[in-house]
PDB file of N, CA and C in Angstrom:
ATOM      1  N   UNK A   1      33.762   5.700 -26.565  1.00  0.00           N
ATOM      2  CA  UNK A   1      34.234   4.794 -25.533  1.00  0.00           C
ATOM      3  C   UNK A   1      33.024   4.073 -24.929  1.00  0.00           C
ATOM      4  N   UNK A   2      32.997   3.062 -24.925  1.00  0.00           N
ATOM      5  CA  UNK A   2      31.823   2.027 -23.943  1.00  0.00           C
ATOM      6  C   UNK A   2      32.161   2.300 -22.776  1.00  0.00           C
ATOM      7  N   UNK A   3      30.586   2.397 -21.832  1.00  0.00           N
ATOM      8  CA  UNK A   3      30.634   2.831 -20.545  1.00  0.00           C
ATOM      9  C   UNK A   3      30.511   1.126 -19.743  1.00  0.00           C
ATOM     10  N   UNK A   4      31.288   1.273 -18.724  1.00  0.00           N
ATOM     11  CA  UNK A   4      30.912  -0.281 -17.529  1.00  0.00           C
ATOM     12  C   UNK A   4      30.673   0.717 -16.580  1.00  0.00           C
ATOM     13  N   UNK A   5      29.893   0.102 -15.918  1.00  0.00           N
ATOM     14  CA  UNK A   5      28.736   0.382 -14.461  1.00  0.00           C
ATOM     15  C   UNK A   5      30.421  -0.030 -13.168  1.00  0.00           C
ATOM     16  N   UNK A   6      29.867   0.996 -12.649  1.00  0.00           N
ATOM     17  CA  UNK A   6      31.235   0.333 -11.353  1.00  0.00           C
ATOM     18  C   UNK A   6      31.373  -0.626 -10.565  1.00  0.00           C
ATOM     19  N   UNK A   7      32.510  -2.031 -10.598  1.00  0.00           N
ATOM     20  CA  UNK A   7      32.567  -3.240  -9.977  1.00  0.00           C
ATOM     21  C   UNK A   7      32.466  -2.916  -8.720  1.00  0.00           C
ATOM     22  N   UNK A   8      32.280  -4.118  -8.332  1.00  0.00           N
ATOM     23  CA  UNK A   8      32.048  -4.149  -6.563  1.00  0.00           C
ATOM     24  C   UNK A   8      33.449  -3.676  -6.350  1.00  0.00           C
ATOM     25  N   UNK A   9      34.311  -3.981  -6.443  1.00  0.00           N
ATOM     26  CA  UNK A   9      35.658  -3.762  -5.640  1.00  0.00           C
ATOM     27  C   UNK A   9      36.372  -1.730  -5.842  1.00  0.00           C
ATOM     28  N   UNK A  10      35.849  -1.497  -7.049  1.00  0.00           N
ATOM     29  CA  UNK A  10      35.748  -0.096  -6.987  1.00  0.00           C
ATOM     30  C   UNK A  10      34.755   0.537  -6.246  1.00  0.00           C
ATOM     31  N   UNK A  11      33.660   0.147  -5.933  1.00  0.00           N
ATOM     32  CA  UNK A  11      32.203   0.397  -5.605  1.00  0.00           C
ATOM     33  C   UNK A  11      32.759   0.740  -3.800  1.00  0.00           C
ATOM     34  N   UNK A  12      33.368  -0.361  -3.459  1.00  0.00           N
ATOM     35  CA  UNK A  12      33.622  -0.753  -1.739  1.00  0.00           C
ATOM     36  C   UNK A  12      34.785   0.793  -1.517  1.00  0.00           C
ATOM     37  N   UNK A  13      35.393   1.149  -2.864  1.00  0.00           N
ATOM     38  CA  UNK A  13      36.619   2.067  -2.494  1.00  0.00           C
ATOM     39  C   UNK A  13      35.430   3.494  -2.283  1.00  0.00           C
ATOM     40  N   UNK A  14      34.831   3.530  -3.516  1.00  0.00           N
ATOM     41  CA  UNK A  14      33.373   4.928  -3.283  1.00  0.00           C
ATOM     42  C   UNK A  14      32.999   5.262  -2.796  1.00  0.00           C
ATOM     43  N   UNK A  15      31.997   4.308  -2.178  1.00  0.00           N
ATOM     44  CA  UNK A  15      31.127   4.563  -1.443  1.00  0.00           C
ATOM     45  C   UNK A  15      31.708   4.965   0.086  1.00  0.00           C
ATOM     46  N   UNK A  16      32.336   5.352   0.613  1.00  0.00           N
ATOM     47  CA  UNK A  16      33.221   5.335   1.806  1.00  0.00           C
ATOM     48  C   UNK A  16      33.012   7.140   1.781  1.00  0.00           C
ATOM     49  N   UNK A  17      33.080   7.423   0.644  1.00  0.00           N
ATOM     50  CA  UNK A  17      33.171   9.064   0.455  1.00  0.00           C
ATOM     51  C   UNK A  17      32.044   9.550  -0.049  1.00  0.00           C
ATOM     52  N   UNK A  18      30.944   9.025  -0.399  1.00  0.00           N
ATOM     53  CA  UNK A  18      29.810   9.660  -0.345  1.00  0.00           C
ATOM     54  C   UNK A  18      29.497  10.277   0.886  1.00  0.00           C
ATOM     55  N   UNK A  19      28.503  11.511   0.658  1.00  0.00           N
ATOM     56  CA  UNK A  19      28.110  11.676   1.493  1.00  0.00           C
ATOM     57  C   UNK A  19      26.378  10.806   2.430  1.00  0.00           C
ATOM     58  N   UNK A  20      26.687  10.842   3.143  1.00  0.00           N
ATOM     59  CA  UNK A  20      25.500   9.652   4.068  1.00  0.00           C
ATOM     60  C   UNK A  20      23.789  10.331   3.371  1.00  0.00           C
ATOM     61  N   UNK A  21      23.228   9.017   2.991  1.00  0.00           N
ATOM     62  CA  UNK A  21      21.675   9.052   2.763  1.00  0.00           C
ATOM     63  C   UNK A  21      21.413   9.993   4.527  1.00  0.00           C
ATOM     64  N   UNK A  22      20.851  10.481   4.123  1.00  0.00           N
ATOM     65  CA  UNK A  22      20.200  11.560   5.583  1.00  0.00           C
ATOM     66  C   UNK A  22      18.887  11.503   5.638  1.00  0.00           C
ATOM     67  N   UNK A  23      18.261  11.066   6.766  1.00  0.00           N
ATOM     68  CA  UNK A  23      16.423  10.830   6.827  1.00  0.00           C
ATOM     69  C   UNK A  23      16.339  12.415   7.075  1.00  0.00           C
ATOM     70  N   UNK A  24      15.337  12.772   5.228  1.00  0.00           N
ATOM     71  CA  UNK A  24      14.484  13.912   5.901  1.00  0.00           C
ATOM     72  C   UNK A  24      12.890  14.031   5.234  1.00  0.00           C
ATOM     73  N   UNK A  25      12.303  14.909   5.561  1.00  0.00           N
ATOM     74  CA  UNK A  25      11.091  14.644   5.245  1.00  0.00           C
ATOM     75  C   UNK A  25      10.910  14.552   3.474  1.00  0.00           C
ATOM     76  N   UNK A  26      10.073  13.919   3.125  1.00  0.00           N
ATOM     77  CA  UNK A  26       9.887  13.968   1.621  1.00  0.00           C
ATOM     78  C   UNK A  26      10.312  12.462   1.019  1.00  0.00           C
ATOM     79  N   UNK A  27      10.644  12.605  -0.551  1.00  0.00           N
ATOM     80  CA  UNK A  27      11.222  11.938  -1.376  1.00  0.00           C
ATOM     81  C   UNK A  27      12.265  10.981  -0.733  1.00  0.00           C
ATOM     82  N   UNK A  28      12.871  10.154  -0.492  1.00  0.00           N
ATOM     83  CA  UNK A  28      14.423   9.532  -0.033  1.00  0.00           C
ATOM     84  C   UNK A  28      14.779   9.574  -1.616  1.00  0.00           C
ATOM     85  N   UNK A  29      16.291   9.679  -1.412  1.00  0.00           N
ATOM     86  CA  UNK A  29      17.066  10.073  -2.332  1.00  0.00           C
ATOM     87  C   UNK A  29      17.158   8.518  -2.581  1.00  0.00           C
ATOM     88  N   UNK A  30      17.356   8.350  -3.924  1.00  0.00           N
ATOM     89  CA  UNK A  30      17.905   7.236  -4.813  1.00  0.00           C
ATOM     90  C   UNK A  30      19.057   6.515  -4.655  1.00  0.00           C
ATOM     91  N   UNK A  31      19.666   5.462  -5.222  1.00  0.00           N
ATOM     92  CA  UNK A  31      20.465   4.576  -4.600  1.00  0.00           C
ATOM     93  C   UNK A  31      21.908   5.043  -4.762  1.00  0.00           C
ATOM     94  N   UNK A  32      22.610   5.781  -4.459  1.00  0.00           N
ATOM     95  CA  UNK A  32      23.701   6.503  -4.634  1.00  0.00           C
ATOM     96  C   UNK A  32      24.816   5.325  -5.297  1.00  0.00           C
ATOM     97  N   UNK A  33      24.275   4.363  -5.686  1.00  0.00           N
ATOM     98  CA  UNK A  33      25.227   3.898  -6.659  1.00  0.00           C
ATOM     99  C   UNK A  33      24.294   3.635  -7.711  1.00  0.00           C
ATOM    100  N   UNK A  34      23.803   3.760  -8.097  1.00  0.00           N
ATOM    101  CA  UNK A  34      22.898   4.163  -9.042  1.00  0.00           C
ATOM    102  C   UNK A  34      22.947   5.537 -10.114  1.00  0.00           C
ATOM    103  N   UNK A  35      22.947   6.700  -8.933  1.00  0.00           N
ATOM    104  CA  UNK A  35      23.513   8.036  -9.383  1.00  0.00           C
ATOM    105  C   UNK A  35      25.036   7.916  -9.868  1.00  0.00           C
ATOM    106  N   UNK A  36      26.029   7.508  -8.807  1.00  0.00           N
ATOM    107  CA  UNK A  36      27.403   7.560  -9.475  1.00  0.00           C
ATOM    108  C   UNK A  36      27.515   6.949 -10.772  1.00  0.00           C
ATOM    109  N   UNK A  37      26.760   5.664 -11.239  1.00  0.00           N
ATOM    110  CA  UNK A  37      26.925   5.324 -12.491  1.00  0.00           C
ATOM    111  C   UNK A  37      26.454   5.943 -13.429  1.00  0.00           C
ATOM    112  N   UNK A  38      25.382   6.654 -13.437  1.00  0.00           N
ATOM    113  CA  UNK A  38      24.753   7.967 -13.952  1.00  0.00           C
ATOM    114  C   UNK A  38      25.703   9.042 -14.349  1.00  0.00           C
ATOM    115  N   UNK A  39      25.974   9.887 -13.220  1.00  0.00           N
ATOM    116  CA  UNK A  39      27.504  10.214 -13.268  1.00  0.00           C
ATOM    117  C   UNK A  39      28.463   9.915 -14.059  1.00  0.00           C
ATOM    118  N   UNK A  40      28.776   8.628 -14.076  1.00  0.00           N
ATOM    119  CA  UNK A  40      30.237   7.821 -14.787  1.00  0.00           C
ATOM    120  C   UNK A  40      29.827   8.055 -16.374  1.00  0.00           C
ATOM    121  N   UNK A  41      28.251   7.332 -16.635  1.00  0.00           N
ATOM    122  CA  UNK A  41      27.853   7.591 -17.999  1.00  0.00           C
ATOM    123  C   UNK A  41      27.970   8.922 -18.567  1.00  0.00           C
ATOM    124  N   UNK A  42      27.446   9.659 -18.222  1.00  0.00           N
ATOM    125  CA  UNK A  42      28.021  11.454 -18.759  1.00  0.00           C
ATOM    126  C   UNK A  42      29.166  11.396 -18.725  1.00  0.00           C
ATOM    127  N   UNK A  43      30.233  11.045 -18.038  1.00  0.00           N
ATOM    128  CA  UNK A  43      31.724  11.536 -17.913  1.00  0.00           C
ATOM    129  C   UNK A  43      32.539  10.674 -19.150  1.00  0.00           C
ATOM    130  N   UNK A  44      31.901   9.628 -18.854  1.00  0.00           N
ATOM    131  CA  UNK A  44      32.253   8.377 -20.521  1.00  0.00           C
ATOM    132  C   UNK A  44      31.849   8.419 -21.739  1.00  0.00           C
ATOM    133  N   UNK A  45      30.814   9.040 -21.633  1.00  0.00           N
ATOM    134  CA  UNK A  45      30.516   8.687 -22.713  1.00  0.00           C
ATOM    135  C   UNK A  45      30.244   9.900 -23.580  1.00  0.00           C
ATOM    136  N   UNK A  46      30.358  11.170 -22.801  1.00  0.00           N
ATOM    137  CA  UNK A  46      30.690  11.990 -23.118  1.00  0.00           C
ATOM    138  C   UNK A  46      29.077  13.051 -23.916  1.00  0.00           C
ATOM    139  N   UNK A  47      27.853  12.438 -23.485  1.00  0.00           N
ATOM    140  CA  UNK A  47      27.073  12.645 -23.758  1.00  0.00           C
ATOM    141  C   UNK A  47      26.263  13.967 -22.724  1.00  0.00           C
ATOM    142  N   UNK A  48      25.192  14.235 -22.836  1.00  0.00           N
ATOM    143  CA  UNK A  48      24.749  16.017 -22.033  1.00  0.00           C
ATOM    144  C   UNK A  48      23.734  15.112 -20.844  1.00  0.00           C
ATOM    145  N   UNK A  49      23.391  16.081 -19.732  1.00  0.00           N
ATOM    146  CA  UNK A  49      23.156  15.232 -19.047  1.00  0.00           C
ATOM    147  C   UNK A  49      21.220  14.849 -19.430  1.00  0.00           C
ATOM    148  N   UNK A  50      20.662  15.215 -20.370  1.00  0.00           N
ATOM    149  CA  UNK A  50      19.584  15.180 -20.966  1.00  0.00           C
ATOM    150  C   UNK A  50      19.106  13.875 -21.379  1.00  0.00           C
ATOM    151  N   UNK A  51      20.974  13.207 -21.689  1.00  0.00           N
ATOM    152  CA  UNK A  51      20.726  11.761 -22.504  1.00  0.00           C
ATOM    153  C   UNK A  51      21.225  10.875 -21.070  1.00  0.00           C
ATOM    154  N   UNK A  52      20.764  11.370 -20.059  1.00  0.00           N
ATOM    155  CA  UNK A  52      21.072  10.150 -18.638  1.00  0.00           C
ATOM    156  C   UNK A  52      20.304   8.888 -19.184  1.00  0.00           C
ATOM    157  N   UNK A  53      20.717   7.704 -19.132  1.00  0.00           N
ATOM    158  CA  UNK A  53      19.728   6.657 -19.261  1.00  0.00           C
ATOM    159  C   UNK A  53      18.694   6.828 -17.906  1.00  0.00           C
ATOM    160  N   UNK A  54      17.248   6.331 -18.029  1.00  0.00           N
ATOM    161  CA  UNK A  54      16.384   6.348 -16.816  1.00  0.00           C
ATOM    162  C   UNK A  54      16.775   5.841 -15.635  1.00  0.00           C
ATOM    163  N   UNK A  55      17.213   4.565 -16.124  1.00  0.00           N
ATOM    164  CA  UNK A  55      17.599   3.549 -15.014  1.00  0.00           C
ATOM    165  C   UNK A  55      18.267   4.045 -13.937  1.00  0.00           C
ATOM    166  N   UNK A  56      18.986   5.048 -14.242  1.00  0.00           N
ATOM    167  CA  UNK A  56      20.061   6.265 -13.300  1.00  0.00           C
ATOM    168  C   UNK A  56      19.809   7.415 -12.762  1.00  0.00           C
ATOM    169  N   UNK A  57      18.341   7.074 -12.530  1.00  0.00           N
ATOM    170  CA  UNK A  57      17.790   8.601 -12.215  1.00  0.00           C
ATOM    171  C   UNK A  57      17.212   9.441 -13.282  1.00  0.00           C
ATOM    172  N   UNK A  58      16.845  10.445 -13.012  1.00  0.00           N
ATOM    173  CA  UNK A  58      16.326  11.629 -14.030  1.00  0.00           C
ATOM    174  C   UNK A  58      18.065  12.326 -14.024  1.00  0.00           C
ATOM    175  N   UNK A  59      17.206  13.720 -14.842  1.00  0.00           N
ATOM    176  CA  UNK A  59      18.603  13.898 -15.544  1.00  0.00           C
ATOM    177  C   UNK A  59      19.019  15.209 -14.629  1.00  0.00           C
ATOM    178  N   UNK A  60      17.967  15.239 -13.892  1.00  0.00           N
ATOM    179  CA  UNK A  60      18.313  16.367 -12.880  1.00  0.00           C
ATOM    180  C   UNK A  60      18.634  15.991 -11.417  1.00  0.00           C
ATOM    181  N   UNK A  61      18.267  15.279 -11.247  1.00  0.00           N
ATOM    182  CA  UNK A  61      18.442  14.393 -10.202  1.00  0.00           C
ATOM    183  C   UNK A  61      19.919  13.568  -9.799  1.00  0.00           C
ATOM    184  N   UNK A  62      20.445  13.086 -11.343  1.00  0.00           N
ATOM    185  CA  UNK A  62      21.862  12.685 -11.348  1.00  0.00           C
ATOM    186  C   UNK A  62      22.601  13.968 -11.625  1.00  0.00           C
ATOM    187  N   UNK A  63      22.497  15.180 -12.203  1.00  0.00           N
ATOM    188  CA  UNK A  63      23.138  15.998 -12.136  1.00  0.00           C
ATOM    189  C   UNK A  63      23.286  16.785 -10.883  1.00  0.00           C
ATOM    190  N   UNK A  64      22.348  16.682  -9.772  1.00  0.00           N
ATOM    191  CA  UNK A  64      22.019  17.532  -8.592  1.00  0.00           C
ATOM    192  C   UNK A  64      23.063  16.924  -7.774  1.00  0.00           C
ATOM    193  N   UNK A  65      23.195  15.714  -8.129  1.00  0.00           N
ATOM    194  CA  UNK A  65      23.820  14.870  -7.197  1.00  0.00           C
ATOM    195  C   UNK A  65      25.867  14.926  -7.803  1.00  0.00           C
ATOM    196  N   UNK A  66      25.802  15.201  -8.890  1.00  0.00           N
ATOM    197  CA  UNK A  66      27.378  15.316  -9.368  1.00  0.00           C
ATOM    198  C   UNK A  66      28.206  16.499  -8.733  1.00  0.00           C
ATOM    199  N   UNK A  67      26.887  17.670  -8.619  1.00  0.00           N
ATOM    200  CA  UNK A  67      27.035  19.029  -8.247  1.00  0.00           C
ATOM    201  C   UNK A  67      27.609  18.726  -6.545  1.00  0.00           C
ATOM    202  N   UNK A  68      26.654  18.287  -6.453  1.00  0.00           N
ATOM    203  CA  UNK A  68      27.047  18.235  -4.258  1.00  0.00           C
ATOM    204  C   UNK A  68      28.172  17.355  -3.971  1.00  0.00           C
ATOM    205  N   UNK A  69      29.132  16.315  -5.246  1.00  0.00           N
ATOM    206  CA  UNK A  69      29.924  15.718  -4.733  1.00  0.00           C
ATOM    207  C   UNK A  69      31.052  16.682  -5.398  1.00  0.00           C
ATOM    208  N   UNK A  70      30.776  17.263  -6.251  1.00  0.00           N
ATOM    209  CA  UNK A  70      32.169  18.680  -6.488  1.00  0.00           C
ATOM    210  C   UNK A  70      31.970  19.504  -5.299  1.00  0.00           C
ATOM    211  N   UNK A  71      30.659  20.143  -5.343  1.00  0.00           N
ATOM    212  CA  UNK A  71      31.246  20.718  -3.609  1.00  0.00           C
ATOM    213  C   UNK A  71      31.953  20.939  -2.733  1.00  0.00           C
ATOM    214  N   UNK A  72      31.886  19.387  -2.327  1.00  0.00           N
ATOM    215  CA  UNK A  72      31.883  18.654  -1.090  1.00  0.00           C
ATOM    216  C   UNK A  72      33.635  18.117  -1.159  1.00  0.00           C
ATOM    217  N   UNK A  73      33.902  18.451  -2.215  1.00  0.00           N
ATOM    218  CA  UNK A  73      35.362  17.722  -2.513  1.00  0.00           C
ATOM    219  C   UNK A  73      35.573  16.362  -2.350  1.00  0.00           C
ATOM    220  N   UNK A  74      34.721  15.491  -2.746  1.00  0.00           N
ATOM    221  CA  UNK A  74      34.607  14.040  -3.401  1.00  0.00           C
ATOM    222  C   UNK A  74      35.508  13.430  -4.308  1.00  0.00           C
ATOM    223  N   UNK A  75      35.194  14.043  -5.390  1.00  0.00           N
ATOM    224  CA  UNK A  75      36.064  12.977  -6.362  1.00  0.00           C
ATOM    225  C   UNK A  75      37.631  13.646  -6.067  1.00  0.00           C
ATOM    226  N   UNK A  76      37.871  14.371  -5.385  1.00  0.00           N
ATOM    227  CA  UNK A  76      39.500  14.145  -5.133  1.00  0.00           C
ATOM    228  C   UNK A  76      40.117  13.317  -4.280  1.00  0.00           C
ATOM    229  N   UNK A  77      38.990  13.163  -3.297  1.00  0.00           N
ATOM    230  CA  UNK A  77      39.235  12.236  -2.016  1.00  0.00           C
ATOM    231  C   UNK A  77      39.133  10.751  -2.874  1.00  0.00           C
ATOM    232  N   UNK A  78      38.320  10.362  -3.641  1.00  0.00           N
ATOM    233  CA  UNK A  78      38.233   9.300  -4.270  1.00  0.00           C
ATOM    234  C   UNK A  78      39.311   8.999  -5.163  1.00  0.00           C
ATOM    235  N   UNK A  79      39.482  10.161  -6.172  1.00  0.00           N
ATOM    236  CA  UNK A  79      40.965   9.871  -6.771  1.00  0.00           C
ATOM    237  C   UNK A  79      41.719   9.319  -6.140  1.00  0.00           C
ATOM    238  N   UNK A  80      42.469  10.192  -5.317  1.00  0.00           N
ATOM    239  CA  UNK A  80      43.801  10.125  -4.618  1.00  0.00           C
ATOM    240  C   UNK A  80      43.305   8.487  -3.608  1.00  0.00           C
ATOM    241  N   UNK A  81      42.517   8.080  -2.985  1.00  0.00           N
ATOM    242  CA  UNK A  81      42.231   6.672  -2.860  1.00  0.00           C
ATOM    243  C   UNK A  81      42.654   5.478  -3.748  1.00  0.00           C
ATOM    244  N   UNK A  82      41.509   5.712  -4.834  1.00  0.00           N
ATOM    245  CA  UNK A  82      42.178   4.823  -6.201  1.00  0.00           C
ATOM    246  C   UNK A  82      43.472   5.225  -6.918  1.00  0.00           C
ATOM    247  N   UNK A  83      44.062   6.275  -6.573  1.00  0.00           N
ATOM    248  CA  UNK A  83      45.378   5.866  -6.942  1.00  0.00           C
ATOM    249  C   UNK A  83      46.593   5.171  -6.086  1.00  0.00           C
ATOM    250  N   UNK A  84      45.890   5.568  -4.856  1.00  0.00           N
ATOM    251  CA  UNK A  84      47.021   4.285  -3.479  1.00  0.00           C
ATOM    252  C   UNK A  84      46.355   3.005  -3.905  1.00  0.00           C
ATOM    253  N   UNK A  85      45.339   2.457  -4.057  1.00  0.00           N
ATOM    254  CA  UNK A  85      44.926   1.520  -4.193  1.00  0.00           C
ATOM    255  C   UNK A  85      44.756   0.483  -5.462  1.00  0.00           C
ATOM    256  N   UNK A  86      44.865   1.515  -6.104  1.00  0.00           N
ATOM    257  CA  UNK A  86      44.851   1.024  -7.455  1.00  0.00           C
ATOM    258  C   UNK A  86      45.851  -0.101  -8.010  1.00  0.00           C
ATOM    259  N   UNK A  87      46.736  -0.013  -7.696  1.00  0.00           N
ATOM    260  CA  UNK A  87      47.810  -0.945  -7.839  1.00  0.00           C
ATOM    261  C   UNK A  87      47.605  -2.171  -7.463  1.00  0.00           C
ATOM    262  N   UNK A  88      46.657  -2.208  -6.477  1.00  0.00           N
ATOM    263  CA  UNK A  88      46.809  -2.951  -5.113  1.00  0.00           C
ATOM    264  C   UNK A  88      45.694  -4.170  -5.615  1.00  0.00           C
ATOM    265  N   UNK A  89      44.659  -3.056  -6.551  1.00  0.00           N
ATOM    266  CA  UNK A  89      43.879  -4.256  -6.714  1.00  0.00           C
ATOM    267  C   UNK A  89      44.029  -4.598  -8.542  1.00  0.00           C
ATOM    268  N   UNK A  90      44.590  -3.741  -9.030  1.00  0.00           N
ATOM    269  CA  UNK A  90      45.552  -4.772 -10.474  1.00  0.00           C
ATOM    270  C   UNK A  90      44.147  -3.535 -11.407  1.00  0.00           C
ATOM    271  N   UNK A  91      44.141  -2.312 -10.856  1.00  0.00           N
ATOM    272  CA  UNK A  91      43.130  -1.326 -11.634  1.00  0.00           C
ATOM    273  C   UNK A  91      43.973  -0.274 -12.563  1.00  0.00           C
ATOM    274  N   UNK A  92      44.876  -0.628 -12.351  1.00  0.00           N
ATOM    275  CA  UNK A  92      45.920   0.999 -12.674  1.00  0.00           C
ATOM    276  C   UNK A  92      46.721   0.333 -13.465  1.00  0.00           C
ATOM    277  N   UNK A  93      46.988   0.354 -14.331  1.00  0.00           N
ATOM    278  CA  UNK A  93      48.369   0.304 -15.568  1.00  0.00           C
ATOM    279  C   UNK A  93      49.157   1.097 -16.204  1.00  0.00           C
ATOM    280  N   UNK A  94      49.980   1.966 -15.865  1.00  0.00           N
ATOM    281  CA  UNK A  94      50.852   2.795 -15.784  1.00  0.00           C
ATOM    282  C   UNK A  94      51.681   2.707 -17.385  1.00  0.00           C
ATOM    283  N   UNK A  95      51.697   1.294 -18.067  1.00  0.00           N
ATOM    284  CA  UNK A  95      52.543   1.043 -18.824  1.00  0.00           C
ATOM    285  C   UNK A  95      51.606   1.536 -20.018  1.00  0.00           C
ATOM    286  N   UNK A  96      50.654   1.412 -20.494  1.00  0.00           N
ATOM    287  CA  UNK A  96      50.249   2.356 -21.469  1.00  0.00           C
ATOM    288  C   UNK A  96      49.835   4.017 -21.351  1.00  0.00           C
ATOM    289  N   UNK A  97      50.949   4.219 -20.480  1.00  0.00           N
ATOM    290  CA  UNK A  97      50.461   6.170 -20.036  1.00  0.00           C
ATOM    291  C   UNK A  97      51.199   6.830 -21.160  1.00  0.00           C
ATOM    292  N   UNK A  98      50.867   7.726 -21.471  1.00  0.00           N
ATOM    293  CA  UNK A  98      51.783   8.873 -21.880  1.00  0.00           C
ATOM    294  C   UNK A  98      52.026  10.418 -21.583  1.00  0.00           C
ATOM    295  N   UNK A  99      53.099  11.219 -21.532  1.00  0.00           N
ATOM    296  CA  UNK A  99      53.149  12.595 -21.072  1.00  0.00           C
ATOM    297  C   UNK A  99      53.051  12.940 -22.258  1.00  0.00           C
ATOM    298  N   UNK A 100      51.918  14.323 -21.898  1.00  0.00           N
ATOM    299  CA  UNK A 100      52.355  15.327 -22.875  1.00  0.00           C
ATOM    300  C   UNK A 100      53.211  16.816 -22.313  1.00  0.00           C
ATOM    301  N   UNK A 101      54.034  16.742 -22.655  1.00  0.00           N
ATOM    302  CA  UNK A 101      55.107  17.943 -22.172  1.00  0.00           C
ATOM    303  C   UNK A 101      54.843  18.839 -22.888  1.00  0.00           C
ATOM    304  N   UNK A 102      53.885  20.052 -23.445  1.00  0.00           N
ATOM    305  CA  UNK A 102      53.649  20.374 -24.346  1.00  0.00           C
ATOM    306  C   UNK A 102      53.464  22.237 -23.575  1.00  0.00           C
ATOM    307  N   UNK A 103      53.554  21.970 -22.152  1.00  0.00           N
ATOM    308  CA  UNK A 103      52.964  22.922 -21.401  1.00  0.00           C
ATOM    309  C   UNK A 103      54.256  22.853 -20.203  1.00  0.00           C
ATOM    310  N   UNK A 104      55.356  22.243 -20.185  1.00  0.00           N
ATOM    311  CA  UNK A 104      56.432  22.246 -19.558  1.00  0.00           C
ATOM    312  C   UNK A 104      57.481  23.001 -19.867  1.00  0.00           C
ATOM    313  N   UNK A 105      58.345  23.950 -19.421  1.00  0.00           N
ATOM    314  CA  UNK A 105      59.326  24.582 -20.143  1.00  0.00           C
ATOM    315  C   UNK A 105      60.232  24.243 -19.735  1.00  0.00           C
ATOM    316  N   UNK A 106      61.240  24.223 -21.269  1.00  0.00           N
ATOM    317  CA  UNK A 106      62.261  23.813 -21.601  1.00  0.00           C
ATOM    318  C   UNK A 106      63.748  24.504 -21.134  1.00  0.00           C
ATOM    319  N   UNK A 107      64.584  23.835 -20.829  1.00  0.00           N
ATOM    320  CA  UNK A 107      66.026  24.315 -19.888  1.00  0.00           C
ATOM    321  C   UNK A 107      66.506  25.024 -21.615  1.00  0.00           C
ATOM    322  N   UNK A 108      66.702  26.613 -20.664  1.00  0.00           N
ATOM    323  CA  UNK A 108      67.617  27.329 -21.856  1.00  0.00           C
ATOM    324  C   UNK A 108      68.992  27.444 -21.300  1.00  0.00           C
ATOM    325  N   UNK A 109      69.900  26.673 -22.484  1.00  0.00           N
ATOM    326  CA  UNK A 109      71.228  27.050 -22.358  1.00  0.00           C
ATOM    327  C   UNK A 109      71.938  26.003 -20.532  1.00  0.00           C
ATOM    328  N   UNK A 110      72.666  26.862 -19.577  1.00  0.00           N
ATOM    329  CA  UNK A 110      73.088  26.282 -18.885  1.00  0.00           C
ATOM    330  C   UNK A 110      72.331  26.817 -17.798  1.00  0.00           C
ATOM    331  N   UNK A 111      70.969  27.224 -18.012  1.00  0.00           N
ATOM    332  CA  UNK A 111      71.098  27.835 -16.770  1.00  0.00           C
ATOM    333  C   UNK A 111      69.762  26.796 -16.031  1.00  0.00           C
ATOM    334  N   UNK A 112      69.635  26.486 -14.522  1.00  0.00           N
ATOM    335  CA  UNK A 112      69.335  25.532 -13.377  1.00  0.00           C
ATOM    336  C   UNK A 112      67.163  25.788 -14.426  1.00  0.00           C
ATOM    337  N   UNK A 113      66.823  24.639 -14.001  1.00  0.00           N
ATOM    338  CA  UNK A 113      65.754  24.392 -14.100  1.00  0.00           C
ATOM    339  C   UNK A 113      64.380  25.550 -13.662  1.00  0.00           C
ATOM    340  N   UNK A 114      64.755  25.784 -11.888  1.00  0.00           N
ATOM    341  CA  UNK A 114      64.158  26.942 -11.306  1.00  0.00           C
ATOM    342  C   UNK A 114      64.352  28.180 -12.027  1.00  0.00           C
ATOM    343  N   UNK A 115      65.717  28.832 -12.693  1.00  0.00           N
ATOM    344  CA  UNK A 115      65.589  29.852 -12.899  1.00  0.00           C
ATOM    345  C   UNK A 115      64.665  29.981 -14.403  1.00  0.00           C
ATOM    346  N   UNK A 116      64.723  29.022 -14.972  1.00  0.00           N
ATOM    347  CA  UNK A 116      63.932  28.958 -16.409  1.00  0.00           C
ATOM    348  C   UNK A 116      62.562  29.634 -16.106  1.00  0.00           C
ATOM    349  N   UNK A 117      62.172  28.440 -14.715  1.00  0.00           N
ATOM    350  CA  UNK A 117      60.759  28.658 -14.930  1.00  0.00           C
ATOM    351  C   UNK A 117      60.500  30.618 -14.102  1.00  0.00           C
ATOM    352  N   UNK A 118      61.298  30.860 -13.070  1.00  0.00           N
ATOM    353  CA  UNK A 118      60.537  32.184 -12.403  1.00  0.00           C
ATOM    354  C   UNK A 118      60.659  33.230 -13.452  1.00  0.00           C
ATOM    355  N   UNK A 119      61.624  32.982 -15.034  1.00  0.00           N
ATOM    356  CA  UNK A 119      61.104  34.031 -15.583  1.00  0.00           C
ATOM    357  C   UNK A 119      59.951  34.529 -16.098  1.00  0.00           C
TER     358      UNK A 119
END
């Protein structure tokens, strides 16, 4: 799959849920959209985080940073965002989805849906 860097209009939904650059002594941390695309590249492209391109940080550095936004419970807050929003800005297309029911169980006989599943 080819990786794209995140548009401004996804970028404006993100960044809202990072957590804040914090002045402390040392290093300042890197451009946190910089890292998320770092981020995005491992998750796309499906590569280790060894093969980070530079431009995105080191490879520990974008990984340090993937770690503190699982934490922190980030990308759920971001999900569930882009999926209210998603629509809204023409990001989401629903019409090429598919279920896999493969892990759903199936109604035996006549009996109600609930009782299938508490056996």
């Amino acid at each position: 799959m080819a990786f794209r860097e995140i548009d401004d209009d996804l970028w404006e939904i993100v960044q809202k849920y990072l957590p804040p650059t914090k002045p402390h002594i040392g290093r300042p941390r890197c451009d946190p959209r910089r890292l998320f695309n770092g981020i995005l590249y491992v998750l796309t492209t499906g590569c280790s985080w060894l093969d980070v391109p530079a431009k995105y940080g080191t490879k520990s550095t974008v990984h340090r940073y993937h770690l503190e936004l699982c934490e922190k419970g980030v990308y759920q807050a971001i999900f569930l965002d882009l999926l209210r929003s998603g629509y809204e800005i023409k990001k989401i297309d629903l019409s090429h989805c598919a279920t896999d029911t493969m892990d759903i169980q199936a109604k035996k006989g006549d009996q109600p849906a609930m009782m299938a599943i508490k056996r």
